[in-house]
Protein backbone atom coordinates (compact mmCIF):
# COMPACT_ATOMS: atom_id res chain seq x y z
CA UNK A 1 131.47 158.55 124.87
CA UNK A 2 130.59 155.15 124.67
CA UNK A 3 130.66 152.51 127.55
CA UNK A 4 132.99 150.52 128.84
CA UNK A 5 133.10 146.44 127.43
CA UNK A 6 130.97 144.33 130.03
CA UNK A 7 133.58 141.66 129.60
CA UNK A 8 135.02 141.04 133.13
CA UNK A 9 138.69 141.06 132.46
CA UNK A 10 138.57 144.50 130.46
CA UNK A 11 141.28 147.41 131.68
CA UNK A 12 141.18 151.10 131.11
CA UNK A 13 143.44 151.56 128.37
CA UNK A 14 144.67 154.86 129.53
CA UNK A 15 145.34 153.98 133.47
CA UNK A 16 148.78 153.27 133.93
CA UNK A 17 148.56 151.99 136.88
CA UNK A 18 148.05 148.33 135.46
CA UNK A 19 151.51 148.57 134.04
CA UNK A 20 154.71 147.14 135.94
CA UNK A 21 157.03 150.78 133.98
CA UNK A 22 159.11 147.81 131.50
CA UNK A 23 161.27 150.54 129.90
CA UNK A 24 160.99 150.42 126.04
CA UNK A 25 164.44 150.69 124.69
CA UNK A 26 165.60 151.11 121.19
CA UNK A 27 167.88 147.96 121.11
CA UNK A 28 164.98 145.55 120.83
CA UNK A 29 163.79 147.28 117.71
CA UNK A 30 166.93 146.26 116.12
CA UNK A 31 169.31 143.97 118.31
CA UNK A 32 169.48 140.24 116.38
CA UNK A 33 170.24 138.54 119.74
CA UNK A 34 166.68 140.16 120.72
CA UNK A 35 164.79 138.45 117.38
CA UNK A 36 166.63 135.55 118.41
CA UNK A 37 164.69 135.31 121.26
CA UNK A 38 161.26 136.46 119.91
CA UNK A 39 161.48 133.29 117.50
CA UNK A 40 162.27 130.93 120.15
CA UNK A 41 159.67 132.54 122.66
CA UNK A 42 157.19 134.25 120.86
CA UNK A 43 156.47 133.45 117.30
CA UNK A 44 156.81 129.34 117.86
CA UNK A 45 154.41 129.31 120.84
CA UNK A 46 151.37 132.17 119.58
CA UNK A 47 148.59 131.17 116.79
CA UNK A 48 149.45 133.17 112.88
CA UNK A 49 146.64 133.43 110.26
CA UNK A 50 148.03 131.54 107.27
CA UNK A 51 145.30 133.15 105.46
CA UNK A 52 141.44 133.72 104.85
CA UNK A 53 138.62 131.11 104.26
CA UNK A 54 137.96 132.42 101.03
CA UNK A 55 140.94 131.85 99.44
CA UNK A 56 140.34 128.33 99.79
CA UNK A 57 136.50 127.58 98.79
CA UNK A 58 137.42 124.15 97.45
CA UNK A 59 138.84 120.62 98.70
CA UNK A 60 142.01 121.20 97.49
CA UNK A 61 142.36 124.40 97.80
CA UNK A 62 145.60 125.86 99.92
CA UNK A 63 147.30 128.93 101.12
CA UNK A 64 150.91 129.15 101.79
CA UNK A 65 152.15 130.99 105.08
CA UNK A 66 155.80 132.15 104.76
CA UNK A 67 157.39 133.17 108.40
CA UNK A 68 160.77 134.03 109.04
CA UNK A 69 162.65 130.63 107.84
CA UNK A 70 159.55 128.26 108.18
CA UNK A 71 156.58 127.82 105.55
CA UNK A 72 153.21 126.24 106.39
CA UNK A 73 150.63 125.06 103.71
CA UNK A 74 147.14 125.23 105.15
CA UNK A 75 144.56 123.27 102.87
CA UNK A 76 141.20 122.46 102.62
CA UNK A 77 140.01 119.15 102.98
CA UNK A 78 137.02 116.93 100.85
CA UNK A 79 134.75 116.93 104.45
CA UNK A 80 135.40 120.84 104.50
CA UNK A 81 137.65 121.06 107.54
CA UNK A 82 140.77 122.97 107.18
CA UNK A 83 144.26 121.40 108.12
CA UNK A 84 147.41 122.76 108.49
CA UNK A 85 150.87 121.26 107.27
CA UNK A 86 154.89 122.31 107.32
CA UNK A 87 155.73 122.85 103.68
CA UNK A 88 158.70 120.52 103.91
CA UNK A 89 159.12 116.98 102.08
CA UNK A 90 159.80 114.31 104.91
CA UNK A 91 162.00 113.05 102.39
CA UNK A 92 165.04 115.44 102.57
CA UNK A 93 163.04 118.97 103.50
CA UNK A 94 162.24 120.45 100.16
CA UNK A 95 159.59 123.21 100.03
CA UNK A 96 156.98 121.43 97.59
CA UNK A 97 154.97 124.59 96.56
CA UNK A 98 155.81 128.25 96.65
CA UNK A 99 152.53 129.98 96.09
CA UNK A 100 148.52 129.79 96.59
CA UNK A 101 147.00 127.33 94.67
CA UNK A 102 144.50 124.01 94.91
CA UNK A 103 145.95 120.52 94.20
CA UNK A 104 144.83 116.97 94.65
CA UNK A 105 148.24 116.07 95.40
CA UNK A 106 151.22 117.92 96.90
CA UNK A 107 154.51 116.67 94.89
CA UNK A 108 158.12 117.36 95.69
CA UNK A 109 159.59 119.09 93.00
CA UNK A 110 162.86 117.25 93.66
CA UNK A 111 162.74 113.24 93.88
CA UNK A 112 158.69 113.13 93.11
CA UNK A 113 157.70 112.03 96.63
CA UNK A 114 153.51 112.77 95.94
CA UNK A 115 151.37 113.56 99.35
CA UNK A 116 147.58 113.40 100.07
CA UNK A 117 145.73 116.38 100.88
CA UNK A 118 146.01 115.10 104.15
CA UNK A 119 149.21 114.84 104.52
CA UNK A 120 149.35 111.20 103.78
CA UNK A 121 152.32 109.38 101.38
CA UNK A 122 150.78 108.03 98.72
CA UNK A 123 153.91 107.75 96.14
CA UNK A 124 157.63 107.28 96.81
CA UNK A 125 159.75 106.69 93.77
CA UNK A 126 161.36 103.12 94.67
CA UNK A 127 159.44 102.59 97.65
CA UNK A 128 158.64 98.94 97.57
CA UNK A 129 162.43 98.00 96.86
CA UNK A 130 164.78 100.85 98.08
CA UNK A 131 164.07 101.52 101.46
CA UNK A 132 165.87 98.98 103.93
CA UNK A 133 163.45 100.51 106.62
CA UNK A 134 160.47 99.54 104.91
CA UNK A 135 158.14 101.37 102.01
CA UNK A 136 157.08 104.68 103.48
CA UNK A 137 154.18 104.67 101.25
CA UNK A 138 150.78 104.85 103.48
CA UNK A 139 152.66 105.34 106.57
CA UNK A 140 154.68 108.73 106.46
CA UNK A 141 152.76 111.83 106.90
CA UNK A 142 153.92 115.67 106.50
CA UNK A 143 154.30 116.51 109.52
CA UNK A 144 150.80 118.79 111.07
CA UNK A 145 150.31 121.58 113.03
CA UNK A 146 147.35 122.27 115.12
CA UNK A 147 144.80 124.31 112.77
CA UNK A 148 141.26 126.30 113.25
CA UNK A 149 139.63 129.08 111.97
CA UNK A 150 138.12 132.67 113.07
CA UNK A 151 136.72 135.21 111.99
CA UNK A 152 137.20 134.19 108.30
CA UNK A 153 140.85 133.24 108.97
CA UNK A 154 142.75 130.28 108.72
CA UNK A 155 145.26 129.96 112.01
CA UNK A 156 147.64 127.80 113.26
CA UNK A 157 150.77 127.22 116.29
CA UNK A 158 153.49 125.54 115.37
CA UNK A 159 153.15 124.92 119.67
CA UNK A 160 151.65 121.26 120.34
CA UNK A 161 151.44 122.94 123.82
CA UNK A 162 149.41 126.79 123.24
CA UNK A 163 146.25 127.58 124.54
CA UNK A 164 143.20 126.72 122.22
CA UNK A 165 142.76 129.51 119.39
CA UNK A 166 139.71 130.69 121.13
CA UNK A 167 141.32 130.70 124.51
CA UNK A 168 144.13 132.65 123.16
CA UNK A 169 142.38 135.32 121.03
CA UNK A 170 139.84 135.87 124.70
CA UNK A 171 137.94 137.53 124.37
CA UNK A 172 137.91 138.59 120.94
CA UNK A 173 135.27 136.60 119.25
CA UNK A 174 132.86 137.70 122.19
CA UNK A 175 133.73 141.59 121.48
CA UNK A 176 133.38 141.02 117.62
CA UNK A 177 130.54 138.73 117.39
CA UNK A 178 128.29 141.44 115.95
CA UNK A 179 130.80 141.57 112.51
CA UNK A 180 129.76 139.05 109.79
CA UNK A 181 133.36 139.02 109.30
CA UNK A 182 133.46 135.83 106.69
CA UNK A 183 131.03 137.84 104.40
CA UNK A 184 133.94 140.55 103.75
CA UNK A 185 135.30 140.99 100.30
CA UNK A 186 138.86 141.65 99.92
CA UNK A 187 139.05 144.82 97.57
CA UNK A 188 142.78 145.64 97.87
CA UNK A 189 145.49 143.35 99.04
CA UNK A 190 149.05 144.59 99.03
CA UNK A 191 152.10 143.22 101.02
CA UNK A 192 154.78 146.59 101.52
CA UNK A 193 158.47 145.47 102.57
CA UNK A 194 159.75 148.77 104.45
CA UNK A 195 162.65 149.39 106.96
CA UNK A 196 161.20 149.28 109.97
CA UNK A 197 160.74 146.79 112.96
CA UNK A 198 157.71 144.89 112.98
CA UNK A 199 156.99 146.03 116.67
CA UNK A 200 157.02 149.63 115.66
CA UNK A 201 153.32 148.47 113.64
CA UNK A 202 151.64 147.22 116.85
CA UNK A 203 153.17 150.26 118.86
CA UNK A 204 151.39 152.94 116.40
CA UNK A 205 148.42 150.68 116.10
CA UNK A 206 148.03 150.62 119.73
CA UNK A 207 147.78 154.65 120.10
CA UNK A 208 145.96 157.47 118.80
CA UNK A 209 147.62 160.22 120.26
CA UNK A 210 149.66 160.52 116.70
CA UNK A 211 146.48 161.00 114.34
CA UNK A 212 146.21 164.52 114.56
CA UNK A 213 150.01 165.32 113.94
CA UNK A 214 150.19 162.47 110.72
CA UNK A 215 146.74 162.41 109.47
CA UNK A 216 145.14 165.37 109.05
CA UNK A 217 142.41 163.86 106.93
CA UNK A 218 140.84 162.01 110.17
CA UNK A 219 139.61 164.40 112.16
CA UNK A 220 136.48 164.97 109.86
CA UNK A 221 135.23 161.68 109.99
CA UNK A 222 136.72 160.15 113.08
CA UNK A 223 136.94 162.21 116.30
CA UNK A 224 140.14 161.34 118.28
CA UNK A 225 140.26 163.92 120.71
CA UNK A 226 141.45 162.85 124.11
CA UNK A 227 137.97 162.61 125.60
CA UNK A 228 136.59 161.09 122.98
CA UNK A 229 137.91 157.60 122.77
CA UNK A 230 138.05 154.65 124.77
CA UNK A 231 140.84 152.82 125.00
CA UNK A 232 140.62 149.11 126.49
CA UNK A 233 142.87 146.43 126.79
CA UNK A 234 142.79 142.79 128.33
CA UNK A 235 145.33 140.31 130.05
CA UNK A 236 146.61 138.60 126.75
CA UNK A 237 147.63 141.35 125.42
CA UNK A 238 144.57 142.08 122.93
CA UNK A 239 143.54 145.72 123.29
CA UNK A 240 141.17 148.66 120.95
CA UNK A 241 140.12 151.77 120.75
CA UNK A 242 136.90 152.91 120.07
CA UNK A 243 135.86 156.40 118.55
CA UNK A 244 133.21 158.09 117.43
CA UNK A 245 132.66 158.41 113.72
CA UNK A 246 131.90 162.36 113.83
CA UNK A 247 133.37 165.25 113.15
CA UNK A 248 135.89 166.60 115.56
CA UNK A 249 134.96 169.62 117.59
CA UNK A 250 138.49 171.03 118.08
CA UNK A 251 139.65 170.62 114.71
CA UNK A 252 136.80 171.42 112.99
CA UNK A 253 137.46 172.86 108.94
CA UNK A 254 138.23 176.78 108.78
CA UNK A 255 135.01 177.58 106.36
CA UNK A 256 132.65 175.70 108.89
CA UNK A 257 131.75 172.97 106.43
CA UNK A 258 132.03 169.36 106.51
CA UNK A 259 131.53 167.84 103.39
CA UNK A 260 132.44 164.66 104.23
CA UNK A 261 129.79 164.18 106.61
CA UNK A 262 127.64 166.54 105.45
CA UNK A 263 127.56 163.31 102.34
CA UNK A 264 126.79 160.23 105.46
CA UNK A 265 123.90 162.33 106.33
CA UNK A 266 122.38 162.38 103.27
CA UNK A 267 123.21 158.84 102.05
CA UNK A 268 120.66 158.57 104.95
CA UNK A 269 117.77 160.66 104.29
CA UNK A 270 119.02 163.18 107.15
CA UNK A 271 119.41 166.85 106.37
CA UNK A 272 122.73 168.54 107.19
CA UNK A 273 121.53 172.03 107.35
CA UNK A 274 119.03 171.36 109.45
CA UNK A 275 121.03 171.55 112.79
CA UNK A 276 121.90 175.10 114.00
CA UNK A 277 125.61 174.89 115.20
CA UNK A 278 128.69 172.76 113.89
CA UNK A 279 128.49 171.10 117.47
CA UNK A 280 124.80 169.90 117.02
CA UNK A 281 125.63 169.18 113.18
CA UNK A 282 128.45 166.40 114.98
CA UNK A 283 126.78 165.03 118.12
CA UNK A 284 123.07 165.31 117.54
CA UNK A 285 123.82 164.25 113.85
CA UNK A 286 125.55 161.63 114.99
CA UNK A 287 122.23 160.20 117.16
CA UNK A 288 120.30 161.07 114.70
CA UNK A 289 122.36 158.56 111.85
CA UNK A 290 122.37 156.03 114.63
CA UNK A 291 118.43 156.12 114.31
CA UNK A 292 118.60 156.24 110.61
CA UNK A 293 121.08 153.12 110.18
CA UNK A 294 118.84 151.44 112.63
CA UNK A 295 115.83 151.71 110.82
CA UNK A 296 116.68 152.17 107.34
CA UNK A 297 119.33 149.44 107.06
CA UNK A 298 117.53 146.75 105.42
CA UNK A 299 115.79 149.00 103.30
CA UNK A 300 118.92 150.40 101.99
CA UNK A 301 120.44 146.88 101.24
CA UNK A 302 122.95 147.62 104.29
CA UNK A 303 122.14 143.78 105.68
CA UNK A 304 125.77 143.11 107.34
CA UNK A 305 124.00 145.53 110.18
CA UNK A 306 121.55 142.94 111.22
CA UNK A 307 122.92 141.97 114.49
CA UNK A 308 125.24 145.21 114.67
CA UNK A 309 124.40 147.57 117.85
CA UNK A 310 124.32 151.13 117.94
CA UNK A 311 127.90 151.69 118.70
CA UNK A 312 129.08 149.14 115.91
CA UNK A 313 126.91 151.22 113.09
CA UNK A 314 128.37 154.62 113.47
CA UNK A 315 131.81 153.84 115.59
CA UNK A 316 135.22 152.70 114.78
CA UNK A 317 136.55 149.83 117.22
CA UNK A 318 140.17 150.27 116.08
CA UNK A 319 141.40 146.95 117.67
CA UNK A 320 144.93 145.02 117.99
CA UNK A 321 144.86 141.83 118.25
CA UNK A 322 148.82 140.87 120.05
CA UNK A 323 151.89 140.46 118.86
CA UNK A 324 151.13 141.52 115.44
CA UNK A 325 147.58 141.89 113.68
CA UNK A 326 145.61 145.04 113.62
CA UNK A 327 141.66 144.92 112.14
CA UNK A 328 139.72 148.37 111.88
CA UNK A 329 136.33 147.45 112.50
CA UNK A 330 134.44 150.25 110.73
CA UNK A 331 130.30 150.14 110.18
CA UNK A 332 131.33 148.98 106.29
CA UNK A 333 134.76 147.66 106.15
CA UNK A 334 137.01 145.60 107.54
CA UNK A 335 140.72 146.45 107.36
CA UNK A 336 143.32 144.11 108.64
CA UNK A 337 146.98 145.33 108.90
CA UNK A 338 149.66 142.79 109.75
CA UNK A 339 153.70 143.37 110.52
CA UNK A 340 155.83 140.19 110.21
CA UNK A 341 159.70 140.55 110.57
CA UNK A 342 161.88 140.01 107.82
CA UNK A 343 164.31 136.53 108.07
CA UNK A 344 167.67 138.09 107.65
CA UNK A 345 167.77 141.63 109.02
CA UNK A 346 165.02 142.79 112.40
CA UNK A 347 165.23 146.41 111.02
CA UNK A 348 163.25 145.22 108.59
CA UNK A 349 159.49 143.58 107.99
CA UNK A 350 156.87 143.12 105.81
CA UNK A 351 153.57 145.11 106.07
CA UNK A 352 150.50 143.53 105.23
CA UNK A 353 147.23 145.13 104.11
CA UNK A 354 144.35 143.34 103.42
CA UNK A 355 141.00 146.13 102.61
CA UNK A 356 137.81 144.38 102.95
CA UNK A 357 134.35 145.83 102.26
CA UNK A 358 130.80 144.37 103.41
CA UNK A 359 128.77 143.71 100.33
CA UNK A 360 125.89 146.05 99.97
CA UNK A 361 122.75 145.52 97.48
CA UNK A 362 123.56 147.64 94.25
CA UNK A 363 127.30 149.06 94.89
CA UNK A 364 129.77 148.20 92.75
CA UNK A 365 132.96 150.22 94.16
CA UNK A 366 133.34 150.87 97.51
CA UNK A 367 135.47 153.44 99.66
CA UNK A 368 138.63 151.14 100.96
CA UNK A 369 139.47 153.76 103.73
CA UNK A 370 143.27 152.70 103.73
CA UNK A 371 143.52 152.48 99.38
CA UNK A 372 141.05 154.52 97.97
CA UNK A 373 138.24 153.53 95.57
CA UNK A 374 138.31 149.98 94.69
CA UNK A 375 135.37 147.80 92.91
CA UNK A 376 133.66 145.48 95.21
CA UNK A 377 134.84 142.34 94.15
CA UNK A 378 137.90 139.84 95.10
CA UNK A 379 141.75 140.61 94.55
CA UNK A 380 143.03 137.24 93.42
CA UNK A 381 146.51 138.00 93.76
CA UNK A 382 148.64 140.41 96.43
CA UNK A 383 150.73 143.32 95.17
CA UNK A 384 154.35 143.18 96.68
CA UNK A 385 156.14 145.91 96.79
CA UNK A 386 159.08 147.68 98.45
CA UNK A 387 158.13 150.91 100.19
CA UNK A 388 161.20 152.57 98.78
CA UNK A 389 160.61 155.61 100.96
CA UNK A 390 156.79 156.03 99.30
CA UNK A 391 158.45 155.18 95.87
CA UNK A 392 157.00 152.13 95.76
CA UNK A 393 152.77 152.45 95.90
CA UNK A 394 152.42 155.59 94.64
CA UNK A 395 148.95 154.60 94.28
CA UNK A 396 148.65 155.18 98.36
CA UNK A 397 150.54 158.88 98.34
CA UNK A 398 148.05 160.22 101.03
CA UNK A 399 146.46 157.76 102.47
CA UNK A 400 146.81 157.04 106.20
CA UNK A 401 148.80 153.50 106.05
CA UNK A 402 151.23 155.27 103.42
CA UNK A 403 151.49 157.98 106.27
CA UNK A 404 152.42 155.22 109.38
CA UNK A 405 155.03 153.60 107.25
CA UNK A 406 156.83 157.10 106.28
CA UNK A 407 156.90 157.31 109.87
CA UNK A 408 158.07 154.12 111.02
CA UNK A 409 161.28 154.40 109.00
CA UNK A 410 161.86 157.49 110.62
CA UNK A 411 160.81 155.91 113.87
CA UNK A 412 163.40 153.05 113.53
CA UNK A 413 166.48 155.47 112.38
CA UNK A 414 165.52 157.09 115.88
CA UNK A 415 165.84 153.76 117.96
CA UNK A 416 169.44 153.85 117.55
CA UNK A 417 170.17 157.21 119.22
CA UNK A 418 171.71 157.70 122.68
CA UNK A 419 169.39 160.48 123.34
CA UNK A 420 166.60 158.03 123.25
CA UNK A 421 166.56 155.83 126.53
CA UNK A 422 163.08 155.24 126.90
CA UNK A 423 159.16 156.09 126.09
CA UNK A 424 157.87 159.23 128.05
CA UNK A 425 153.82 158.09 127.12
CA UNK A 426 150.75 159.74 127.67
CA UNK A 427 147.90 158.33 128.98
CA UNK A 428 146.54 157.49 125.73
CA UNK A 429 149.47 155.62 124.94
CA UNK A 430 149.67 153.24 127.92
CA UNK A 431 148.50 150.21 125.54
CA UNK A 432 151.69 150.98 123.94
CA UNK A 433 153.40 149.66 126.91
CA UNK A 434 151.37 147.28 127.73
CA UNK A 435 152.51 145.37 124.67
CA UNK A 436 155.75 145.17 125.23
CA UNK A 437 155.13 144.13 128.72
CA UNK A 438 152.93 141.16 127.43
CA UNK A 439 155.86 140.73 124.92
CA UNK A 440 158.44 140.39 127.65
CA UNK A 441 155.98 137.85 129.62
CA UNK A 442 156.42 136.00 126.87
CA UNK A 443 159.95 136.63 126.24
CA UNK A 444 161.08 135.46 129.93
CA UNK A 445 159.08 132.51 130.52
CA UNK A 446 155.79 134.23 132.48
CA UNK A 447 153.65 132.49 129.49
């Protein structure tokens, strides 16, 4: 196993003793009163990615964010900088754009009230004879929220008040330095509307105890036995697991054979037969690609590994970043998950996935982990769909995200039941609790 982060404020992910016991109960996975009070407490006071730098390459360029009942338009600027506005005409609130797009102007579909890309008035129909207060024109601004980017994202807070975006995502940039994260290319991009809770994304992102009930495929390629990962977790809720990207000993395939990694080993110049038992074929063939990747990434075109360590090259930091975004940081993807709740009903939310691949000299389709095959180039435009019970991206059938959402429909159904009062955890799952503790924090005025 790998060691512990140096970073001072890290916990042990699986020692419950740095949890207070907040029971997890099955009304706030669908009680209204409870979203009331995550809107008022939670989602108006932490910082949302409105969307990725590379979407908007160009002054002009913008991304719409829509949240529950509020829309922000994040757009680039001529000097570069990225600023952040509420999609809402200070004339009489209309939305003036609906969908991703680059404009020297942002004009109100309803009375023709034109803004800079700044924000600025520049035309009011009338203004210079019709406004008894006096011509808006070069005076009135949309109103801002506070903006900055990380990671190759695009945040904001609609809170005047929050914490700085690095002081809030602590100490996340410092863990994930190594990850040329902008560089990514986003392969597959699909946003899945399913009946489920948005918490109940974060609480199966947070644990791996489930992976070897609902994903059989994992074990191959990932081992997540109970030694094998470490779990860590720090005071603002952020947390990850990290896991070694080898075969699993206990559930190791019936004929002996592992193709899959049997394939890594090759790809670099390591022989899989070479090793005399399927337990030095895992661990000492997992060293030995360590050594490989180290000295045959450039080589190999593999240049994203420049400033990646050892662990980072051959490990999977599986890492949640809190309330509600999940990246899997894998030696040659990237693959952010997001839940957001639905605006009319909390037993239901909207499941982002975003597949990003490193660019690597001569491939032209890459492995997307969570979607399959894909050619390494930019999606321009995200699928929506409606899970529909699986119905709706049959293109996923198998895959491990189409696996967590069957579940989490299941999952919800179960909140409802008398029989359920409250999580009995393992120790693997004590980031689990430690959300919704952080969530409560926030919830009853401790942040």
């Amino acid at each position: 196993m790998s060691s512990q982060s140096t970073h001072p404020q890290t916990m042990d992910g699986r020692d419950p003793s740095h949890l207070r016991g907040d029971a997890i109960t099955g009304d706030r996975y669908y009680s209204k009163e409870f979203a009331e009070k995550e809107w008022e407490h939670l989602w108006t006071r932490i910082w949302h990615i409105a969307g990725r730098l590379a979407d908007i390459p160009e002054p002009g360029d913008y991304v719409v964010h829509n949240f529950l009942k509020e829309s922000v338009i994040a757009v680039r600027q001529d000097d570069g900088s990225v600023r952040a506005f509420y999609n809402s005409c200070r004339h009489r609130g209309m939305r003036l754009v609906h969908d991703d797009s680059s404009t020297e102007e942002f004009v109100c579909p309803y009375h023709g009230w034109r803004y800079a890309k700044d924000g600025l008035l520049v035309h009011a129909q009338d203004s210079d004879v019709d406004f008894p207060q006096g011509d808006p024109c070069g005076k009135l601004r949309l109103n801002e929220l506070r903006c900055d980017t990380w990671g190759g994202f695009v945040w904001y807070t609609m809170d005047d008040n929050a914490p700085t975006l690095a002081d809030y995502l602590d100490p996340m940039p410092e863990v994930a330095k190594n990850y040329p994260m902008d560089t990514a290319v986003r392969v597959a991009w699909y946003r899945v509307k399913i009946n489920a809770n948005w918490k109940f994304v974060t609480d199966n992102f947070s644990e791996s105890y489930h992976t070897r009930t609902a994903h059989p495929q994992v074990p191959p390629w990932i081992d997540q036995d109970v030694d094998s990962a470490r779990h860590e977790m720090w005071p603002k809720g952020h947390g990850r697991t990290v896991q070694p990207m080898h075969p699993s000993i206990s559930d190791r395939p019936a004929d002996g054979r592992n193709v899959m990694f049997e394939a890594v080993l090759r790809q670099w110049d390591i022989d899989p037969d070479s090793y005399d038992s399927y337990e030095e074929f895992a661990f000492q063939g997992w060293k030995d690609l360590k050594a490989a990747k180290q000295k045959l990434w450039r080589e190999k075109g593999y240049v994203h590994y420049e400033h990646m360590n050892d662990e980072e090259i051959t490990d999977s930091p599986h890492t949640v970043i809190f309330p509600n975004v999940t990246i899997s940081f894998l030696p040659d993807n990237l693959v952010f998950f997001r839940s957001e709740p639905c605006p009319d009903d909390p037993e239901k939310c909207y499941f982002d996935l975003w597949c990003m691949a490193f660019p690597v000299e001569g491939q032209t389709e890459v492995e997307s982990i969570m979607a399959g095959p894909k050619p390494l180039e930019e999606v321009a435009v995200c699928e929506h769909r409606d899970f529909d019970g699986g119905q709706g991206i049959p293109e996923l059938a198998g895959q491990i995200v189409y696996q967590d959402m069957s579940l989490a429909e299941a999952m919800q159904a179960g909140m409802h039941s008398k029989g359920y009062t409250d999580a009995v955890l393992s120790g693997q799952e004590t980031r689990v609790r430690f959300f919704h503790e952080v969530l409560n924090d926030y919830l009853e005025g401790r942040r």
